[in-house]
N, C-alpha and C. Protein backbone atom coordinates (compact mmCIF):
# COMPACT_ATOMS: atom_id res chain seq x y z
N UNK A 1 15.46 -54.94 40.45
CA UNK A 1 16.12 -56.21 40.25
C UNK A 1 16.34 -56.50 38.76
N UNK A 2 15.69 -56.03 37.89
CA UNK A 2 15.21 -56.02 36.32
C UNK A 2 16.37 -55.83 35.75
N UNK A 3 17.05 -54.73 36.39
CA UNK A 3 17.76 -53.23 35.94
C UNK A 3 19.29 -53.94 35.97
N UNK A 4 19.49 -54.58 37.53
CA UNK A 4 20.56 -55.27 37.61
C UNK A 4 21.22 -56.50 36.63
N UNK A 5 19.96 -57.58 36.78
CA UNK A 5 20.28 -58.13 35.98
C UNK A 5 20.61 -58.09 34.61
N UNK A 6 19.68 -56.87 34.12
CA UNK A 6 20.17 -57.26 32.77
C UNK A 6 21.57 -56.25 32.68
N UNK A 7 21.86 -55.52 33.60
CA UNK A 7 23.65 -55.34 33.56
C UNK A 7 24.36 -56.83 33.76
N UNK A 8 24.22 -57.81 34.55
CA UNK A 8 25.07 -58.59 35.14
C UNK A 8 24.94 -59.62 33.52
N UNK A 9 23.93 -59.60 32.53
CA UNK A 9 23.66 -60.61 31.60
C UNK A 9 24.77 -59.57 30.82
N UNK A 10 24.60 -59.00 30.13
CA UNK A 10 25.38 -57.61 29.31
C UNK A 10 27.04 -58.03 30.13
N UNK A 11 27.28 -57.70 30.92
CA UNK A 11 28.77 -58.14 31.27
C UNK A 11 28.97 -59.57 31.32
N UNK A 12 28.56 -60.34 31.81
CA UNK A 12 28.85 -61.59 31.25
C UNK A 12 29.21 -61.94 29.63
N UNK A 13 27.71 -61.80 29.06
CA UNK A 13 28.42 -61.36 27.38
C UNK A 13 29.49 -60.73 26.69
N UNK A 14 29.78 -59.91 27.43
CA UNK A 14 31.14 -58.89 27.48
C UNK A 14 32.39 -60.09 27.33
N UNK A 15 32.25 -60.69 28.41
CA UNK A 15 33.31 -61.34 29.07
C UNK A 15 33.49 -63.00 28.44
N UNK A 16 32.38 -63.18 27.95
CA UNK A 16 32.01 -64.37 27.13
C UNK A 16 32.68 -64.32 25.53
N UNK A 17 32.34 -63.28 24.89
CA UNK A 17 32.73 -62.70 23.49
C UNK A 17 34.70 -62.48 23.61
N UNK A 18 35.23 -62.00 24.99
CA UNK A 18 36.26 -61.93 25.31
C UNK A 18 37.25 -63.07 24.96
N UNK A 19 36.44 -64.10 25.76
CA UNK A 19 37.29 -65.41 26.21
C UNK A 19 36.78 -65.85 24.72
N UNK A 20 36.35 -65.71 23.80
CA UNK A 20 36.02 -66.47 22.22
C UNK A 20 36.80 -65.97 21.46
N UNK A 21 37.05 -64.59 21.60
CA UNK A 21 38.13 -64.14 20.94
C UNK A 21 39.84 -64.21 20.95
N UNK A 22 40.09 -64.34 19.61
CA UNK A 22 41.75 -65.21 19.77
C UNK A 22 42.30 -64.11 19.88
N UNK A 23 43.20 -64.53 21.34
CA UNK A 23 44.35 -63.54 22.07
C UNK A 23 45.20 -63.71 21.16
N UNK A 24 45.97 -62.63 20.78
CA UNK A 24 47.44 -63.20 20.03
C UNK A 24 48.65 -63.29 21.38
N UNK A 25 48.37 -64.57 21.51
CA UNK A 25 49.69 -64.70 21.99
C UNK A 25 50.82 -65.33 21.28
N UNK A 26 51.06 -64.24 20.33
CA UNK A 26 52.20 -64.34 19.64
C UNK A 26 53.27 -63.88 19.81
N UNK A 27 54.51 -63.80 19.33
CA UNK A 27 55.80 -63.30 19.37
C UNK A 27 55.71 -61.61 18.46
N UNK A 28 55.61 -60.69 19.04
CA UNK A 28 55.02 -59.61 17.67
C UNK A 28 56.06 -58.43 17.73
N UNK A 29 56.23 -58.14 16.82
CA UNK A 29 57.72 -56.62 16.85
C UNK A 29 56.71 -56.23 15.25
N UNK A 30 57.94 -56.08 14.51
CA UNK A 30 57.74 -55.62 13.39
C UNK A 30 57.36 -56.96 12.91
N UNK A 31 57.47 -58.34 13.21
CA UNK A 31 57.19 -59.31 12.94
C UNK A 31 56.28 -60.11 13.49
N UNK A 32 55.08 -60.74 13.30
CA UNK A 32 54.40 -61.64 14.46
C UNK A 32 54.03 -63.46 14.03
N UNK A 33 54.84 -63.79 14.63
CA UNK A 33 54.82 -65.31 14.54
C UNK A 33 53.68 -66.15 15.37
N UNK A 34 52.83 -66.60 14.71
CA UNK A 34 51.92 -66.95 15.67
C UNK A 34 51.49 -68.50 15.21
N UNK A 35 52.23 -68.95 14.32
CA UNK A 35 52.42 -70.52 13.67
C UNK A 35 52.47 -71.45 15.22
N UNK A 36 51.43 -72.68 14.49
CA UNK A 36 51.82 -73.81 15.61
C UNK A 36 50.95 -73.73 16.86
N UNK A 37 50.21 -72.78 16.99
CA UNK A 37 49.59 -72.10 18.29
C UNK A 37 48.29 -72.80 18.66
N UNK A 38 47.41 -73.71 17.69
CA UNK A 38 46.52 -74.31 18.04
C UNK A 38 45.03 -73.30 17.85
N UNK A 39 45.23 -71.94 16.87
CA UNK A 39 44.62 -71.22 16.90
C UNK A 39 43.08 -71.61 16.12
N UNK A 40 41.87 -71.35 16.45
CA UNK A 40 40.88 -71.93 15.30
C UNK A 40 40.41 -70.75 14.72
N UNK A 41 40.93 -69.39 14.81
CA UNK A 41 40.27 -67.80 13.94
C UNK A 41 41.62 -66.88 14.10
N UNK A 42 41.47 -66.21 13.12
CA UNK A 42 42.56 -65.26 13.06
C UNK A 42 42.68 -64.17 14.11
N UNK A 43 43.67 -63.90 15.24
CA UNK A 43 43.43 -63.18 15.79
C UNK A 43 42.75 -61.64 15.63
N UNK A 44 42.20 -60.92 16.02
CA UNK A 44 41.66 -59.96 15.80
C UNK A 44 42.63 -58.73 16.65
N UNK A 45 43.73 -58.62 18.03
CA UNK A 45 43.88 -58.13 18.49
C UNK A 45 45.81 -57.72 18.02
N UNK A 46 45.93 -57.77 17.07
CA UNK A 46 47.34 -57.57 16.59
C UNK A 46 48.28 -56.75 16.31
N UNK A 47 49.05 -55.76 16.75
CA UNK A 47 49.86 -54.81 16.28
C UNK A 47 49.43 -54.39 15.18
N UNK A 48 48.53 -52.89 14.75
CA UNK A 48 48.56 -52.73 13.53
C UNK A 48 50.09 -52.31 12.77
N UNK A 49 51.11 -52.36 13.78
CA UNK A 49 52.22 -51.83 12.29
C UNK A 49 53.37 -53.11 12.33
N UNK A 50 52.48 -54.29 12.65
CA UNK A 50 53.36 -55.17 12.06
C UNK A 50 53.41 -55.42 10.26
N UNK A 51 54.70 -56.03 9.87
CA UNK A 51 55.00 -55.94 8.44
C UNK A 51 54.95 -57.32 8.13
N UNK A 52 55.02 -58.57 9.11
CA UNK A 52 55.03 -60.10 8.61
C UNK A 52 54.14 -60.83 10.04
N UNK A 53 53.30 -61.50 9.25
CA UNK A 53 52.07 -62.34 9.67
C UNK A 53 52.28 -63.79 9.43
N UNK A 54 52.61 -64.53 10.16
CA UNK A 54 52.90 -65.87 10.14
C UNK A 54 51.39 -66.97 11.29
N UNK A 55 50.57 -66.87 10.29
CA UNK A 55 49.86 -67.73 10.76
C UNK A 55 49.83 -69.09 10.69
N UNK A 56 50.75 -70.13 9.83
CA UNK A 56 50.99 -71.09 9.42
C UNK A 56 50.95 -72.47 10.44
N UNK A 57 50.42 -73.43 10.48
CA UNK A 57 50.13 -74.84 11.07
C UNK A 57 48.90 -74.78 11.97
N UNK A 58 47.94 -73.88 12.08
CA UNK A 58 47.26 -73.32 13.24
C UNK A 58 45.85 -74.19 12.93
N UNK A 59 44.96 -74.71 13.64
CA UNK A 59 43.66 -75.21 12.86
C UNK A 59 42.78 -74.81 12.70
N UNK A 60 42.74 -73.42 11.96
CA UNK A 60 41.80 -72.77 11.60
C UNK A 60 40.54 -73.54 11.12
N UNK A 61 39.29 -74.34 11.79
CA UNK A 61 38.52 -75.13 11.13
C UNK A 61 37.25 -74.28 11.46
N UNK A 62 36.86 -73.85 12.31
CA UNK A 62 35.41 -73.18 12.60
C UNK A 62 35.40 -72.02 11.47
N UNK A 63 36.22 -71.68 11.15
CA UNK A 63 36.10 -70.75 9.77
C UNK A 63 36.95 -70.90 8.95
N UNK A 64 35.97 -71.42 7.88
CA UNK A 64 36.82 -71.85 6.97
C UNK A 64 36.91 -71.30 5.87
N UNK A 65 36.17 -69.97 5.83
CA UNK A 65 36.41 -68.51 5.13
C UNK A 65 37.20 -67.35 5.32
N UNK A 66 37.61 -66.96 4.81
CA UNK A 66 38.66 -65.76 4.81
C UNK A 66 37.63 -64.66 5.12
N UNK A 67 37.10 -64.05 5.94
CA UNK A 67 35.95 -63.20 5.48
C UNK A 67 36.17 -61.25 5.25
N UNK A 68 35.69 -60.84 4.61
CA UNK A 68 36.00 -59.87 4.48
C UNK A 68 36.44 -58.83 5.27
N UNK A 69 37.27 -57.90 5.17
CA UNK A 69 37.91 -57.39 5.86
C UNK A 69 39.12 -57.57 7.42
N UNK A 70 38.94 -59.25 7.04
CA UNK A 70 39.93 -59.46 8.19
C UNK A 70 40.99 -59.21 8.61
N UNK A 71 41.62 -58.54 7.61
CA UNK A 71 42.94 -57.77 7.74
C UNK A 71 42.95 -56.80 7.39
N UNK A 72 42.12 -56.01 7.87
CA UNK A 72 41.79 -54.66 7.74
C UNK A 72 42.48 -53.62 8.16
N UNK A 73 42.86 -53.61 9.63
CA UNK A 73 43.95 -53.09 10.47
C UNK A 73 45.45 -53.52 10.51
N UNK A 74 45.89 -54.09 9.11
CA UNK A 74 47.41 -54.25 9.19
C UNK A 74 47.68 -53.71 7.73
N UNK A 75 47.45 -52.58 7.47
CA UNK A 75 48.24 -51.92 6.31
C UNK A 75 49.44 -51.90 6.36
N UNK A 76 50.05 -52.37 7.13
CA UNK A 76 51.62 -52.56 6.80
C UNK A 76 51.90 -53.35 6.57
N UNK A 77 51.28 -54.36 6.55
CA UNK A 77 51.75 -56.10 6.27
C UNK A 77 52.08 -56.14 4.56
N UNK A 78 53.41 -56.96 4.82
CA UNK A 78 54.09 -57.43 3.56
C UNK A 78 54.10 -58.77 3.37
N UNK A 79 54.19 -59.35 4.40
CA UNK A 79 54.30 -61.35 4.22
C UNK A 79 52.68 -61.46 4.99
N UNK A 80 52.05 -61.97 4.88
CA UNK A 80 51.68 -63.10 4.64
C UNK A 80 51.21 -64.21 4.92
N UNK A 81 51.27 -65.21 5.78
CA UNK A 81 51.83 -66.60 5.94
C UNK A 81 50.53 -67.28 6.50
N UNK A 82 49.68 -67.70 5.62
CA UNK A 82 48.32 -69.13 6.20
C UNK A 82 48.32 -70.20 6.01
N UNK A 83 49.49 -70.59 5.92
CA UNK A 83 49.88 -72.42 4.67
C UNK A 83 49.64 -72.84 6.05
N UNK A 84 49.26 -74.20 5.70
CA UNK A 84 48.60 -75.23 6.61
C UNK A 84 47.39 -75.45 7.47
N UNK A 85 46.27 -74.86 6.74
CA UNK A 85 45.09 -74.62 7.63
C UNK A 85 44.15 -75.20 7.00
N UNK A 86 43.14 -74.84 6.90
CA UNK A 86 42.02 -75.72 6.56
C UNK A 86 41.16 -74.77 5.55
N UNK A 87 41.18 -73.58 5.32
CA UNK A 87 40.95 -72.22 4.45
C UNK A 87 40.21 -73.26 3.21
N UNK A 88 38.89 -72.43 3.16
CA UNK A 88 38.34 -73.35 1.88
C UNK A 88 37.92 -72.04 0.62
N UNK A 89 37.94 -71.08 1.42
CA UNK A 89 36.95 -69.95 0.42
C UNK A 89 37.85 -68.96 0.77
N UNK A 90 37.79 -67.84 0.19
CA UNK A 90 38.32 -66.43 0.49
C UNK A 90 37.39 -66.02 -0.65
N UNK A 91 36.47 -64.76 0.32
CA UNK A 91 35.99 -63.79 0.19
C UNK A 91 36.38 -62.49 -0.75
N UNK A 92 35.53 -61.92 -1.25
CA UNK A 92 36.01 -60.78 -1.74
C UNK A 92 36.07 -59.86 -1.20
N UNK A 93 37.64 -58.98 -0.59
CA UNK A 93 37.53 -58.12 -0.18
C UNK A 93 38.49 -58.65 1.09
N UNK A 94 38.79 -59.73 1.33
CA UNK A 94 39.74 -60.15 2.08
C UNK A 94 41.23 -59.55 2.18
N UNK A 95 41.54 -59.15 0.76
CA UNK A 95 42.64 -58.96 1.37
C UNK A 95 43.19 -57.57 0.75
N UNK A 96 41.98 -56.67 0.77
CA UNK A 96 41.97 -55.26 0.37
C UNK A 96 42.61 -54.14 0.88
N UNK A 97 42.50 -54.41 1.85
CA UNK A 97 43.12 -53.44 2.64
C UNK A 97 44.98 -53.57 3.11
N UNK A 98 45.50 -54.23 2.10
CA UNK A 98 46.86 -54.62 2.18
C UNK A 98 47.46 -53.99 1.06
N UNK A 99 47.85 -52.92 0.65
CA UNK A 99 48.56 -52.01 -0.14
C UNK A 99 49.74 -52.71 -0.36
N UNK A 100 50.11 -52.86 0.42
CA UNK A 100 52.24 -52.88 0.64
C UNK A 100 52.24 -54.81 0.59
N UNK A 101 51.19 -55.58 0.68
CA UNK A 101 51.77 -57.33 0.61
C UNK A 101 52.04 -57.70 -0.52
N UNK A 102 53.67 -57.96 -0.48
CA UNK A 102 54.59 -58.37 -1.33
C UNK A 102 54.77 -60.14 -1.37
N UNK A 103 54.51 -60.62 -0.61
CA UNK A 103 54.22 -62.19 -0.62
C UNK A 103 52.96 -62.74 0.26
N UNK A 104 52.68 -63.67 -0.29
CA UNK A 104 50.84 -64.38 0.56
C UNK A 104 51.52 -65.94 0.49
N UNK A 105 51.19 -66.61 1.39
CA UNK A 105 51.11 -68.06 1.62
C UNK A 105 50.10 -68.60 1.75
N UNK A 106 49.25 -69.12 0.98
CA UNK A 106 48.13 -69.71 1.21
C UNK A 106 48.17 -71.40 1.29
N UNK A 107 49.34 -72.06 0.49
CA UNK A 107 49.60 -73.56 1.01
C UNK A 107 49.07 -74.12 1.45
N UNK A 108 48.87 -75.42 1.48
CA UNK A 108 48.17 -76.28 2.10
C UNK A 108 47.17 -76.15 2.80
N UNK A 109 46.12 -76.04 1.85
CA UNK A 109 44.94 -75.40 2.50
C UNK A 109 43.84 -76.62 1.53
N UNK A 110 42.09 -76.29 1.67
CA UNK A 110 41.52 -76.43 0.91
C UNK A 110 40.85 -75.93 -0.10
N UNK A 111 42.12 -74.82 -0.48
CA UNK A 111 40.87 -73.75 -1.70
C UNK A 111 40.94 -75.00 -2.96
N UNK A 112 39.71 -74.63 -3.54
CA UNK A 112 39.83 -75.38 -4.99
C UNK A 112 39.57 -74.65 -6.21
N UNK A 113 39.12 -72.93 -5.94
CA UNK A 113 38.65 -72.03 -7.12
C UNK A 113 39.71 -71.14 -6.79
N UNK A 114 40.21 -70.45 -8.12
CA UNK A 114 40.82 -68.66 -7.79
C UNK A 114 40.17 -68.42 -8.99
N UNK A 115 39.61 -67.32 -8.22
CA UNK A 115 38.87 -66.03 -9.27
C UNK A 115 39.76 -64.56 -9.19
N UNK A 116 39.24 -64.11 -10.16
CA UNK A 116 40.55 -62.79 -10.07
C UNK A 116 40.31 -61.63 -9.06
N UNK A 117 39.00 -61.51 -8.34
CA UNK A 117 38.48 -61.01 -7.26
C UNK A 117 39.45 -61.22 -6.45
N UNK A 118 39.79 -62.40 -6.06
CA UNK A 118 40.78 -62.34 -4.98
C UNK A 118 41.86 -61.75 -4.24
N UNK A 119 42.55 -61.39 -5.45
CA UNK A 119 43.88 -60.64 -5.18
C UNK A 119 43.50 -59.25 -5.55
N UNK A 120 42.86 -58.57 -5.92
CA UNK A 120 41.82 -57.54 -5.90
C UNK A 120 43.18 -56.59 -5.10
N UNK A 121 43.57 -55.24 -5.87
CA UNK A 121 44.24 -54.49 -4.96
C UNK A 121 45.95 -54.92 -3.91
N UNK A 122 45.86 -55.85 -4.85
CA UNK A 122 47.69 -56.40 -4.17
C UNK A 122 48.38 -55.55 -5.29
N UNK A 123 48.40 -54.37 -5.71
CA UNK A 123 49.30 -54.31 -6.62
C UNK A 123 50.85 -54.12 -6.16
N UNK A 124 51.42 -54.73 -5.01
CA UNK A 124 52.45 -54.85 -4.90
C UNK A 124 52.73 -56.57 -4.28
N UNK A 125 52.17 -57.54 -4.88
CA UNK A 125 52.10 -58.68 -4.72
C UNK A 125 53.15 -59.35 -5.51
N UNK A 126 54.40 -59.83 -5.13
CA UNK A 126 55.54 -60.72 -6.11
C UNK A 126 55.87 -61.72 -5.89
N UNK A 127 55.13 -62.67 -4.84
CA UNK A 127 54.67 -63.76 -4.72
C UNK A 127 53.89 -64.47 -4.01
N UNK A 128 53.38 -65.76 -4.74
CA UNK A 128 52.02 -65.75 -4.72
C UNK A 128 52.24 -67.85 -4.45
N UNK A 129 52.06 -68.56 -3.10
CA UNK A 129 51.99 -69.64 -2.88
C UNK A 129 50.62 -70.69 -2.78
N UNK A 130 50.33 -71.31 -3.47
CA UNK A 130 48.72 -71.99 -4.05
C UNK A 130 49.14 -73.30 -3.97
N UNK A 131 50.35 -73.89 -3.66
CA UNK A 131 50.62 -75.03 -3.66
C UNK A 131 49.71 -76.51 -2.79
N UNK A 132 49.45 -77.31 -3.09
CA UNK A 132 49.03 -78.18 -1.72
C UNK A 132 47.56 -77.69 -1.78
N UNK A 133 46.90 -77.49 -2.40
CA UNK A 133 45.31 -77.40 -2.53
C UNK A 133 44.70 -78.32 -3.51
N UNK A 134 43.26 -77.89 -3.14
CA UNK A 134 42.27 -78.31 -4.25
C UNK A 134 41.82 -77.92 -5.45
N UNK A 135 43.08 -76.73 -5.85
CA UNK A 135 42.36 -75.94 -7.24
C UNK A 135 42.35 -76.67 -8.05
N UNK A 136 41.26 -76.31 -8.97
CA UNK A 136 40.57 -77.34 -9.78
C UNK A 136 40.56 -76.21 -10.82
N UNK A 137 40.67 -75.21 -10.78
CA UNK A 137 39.91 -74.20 -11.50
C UNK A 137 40.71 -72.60 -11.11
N UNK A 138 41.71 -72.03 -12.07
CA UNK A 138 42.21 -70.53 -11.72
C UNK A 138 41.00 -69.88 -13.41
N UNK A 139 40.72 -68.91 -12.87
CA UNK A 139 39.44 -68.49 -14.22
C UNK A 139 40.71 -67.21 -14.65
N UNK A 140 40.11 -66.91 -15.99
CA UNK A 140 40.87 -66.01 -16.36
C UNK A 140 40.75 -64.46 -16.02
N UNK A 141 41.60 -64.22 -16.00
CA UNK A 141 42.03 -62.78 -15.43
C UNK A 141 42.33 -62.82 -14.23
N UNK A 142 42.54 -63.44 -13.53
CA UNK A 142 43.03 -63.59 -12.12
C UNK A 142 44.44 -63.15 -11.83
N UNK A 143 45.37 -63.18 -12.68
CA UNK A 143 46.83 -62.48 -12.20
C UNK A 143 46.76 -61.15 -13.02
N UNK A 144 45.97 -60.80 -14.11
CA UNK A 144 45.83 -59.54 -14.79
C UNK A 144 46.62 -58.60 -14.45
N UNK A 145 45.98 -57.84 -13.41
CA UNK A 145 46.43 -57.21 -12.61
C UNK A 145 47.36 -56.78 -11.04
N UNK A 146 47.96 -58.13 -11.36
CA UNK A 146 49.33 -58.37 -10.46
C UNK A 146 50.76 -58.19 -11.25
N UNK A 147 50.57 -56.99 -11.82
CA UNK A 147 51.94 -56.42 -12.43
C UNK A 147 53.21 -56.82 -11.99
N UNK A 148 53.29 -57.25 -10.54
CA UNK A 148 54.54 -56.71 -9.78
C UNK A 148 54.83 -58.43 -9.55
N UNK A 149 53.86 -59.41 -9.94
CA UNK A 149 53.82 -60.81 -9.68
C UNK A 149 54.98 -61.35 -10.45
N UNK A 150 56.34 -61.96 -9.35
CA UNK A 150 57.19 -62.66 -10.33
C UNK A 150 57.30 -64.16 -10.01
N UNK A 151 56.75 -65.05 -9.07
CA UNK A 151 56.81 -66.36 -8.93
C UNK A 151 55.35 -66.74 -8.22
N UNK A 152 54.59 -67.54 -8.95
CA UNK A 152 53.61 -68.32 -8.08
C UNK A 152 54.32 -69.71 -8.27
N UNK A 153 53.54 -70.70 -6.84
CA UNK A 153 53.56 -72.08 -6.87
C UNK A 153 52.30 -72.52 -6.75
N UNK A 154 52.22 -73.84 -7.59
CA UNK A 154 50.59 -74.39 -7.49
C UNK A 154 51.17 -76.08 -7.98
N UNK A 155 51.98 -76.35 -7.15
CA UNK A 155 52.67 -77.71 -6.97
C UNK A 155 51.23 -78.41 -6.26
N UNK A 156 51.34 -79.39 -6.79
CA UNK A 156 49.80 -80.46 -6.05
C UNK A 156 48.65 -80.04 -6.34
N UNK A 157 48.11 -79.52 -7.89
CA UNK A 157 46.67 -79.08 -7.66
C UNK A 157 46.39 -79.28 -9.43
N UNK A 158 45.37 -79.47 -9.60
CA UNK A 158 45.16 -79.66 -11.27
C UNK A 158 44.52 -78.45 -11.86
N UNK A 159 45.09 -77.43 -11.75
CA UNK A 159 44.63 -76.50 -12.27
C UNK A 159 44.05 -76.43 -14.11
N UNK A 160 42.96 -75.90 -14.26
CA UNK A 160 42.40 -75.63 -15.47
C UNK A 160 42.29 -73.58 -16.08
N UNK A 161 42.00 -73.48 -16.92
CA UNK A 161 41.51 -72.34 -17.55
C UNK A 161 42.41 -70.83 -17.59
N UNK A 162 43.75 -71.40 -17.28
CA UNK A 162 44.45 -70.72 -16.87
C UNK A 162 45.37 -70.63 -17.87
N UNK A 163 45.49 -69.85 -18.91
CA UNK A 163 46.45 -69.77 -20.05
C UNK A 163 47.95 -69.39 -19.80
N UNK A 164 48.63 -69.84 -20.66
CA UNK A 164 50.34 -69.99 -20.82
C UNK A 164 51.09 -68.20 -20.32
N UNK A 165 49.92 -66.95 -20.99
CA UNK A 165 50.46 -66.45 -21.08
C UNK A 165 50.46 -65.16 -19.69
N UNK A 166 49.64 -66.13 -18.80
CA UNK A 166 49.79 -65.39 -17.63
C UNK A 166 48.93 -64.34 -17.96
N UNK A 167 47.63 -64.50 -18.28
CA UNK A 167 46.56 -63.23 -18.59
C UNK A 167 47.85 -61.75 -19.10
N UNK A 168 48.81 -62.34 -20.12
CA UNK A 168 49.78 -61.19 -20.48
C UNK A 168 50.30 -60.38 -19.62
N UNK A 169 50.43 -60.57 -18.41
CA UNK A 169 51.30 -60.00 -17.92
C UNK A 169 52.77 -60.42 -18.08
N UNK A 170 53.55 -59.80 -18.43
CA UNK A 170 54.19 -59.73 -19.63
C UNK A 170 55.87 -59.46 -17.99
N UNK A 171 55.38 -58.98 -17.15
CA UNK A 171 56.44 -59.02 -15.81
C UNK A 171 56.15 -60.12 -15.16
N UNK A 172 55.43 -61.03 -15.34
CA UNK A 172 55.28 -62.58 -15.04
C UNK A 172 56.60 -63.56 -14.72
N UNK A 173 57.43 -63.99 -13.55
CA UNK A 173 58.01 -65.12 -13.85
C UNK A 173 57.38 -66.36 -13.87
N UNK A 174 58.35 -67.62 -13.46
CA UNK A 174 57.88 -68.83 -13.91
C UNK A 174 56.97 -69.23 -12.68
N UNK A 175 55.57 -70.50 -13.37
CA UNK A 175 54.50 -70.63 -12.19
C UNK A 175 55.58 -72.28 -12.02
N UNK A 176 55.77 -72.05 -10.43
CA UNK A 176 56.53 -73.16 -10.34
C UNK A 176 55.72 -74.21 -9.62
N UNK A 177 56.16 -75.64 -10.51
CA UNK A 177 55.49 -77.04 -10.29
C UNK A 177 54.06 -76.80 -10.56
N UNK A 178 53.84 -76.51 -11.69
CA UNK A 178 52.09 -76.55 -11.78
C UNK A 178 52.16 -77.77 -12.61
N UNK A 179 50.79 -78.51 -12.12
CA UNK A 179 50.66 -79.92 -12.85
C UNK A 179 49.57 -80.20 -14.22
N UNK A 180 49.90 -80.57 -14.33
CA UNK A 180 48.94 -80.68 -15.62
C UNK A 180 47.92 -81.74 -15.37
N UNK A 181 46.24 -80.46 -15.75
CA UNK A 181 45.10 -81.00 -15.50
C UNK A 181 44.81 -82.80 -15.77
């Protein structure tokens, strides 16, 4: 009887961890739209050779960390898209495994720090959306090494420590609507 049960506890858990985990029921091709969906975690079950990630309006609140490696399985992804969530932290190492992302939306969120950890390995990153947050604080060296970076926005946020000259990156365009601390 021992033996059974603890199969019937073990599949239940199975089936428990199942139903917790976010289905993408999204729209997915080479593209997956999954904005608006009422989602509270990033799906885990997604086309790895999609190229655009539209997670945008979703209420991501039970995690409110980016945590490492969550996009681990979409090396093809080029866009992007988390504006409107509740995102307070991102991790290091979040978004490492993205070779080829050429734009990120982070918008309207609650980050309030960027450290240069962050973008860690985007070296094909050319734009970069920060708008609608709490940054309080971009530290230096944080775009350093975003060679390929030609427009950020950081409209709505009082950013500090963050010099004119774009940590010299020198292929830098303009940071649009940044406000003064």
């Amino acid at each position: 009887m021992g033996r059974k049960l603890r199969h019937l506890l073990i599949f239940l858990l199975i089936i428990l961890k199942e139903l917790n985990t976010p289905a993408a029921d999204c729209s997915c091709k080479p593209r997956c739209r999954c904005s608006d969906l009422g989602l509270t975690s990033i799906p885990q079950n997604l086309p790895t050779s999609i190229s655009f990630l539209d997670l945008k309006g979703n209420r991501i609140t039970n995690i409110k960390m980016l945590q490492s490696g969550t996009f681990t399985n979409l090396p093809r992804l080029k866009v992007l898209t988390l504006s409107d969530n509740q995102i307070s932290t991102i991790q290091l190492g979040t978004f490492t495994n993205l070779p080829l992302l050429q734009e990120l939306d982070l918008s309207k969120n609650q980050i309030t720090m960027i450290r240069p950890d962050f973008f860690e390995n985007l070296r094909q990153l050319k734009i970069l959306y920060l708008s609608s947050n709490q940054i309080t604080m971009i530290q230096p060296g944080t775009f350093a090494n975003l060679n390929q970076l030609k427009m950020i926005g950081l409209s709505v946020n009082q950013p500090s420590g963050q010099n004119k000259q774009h940590d010299n990156n020198t292929n830098f365009g303009p940071i649009i609507g940044q406000n003064k601390p």
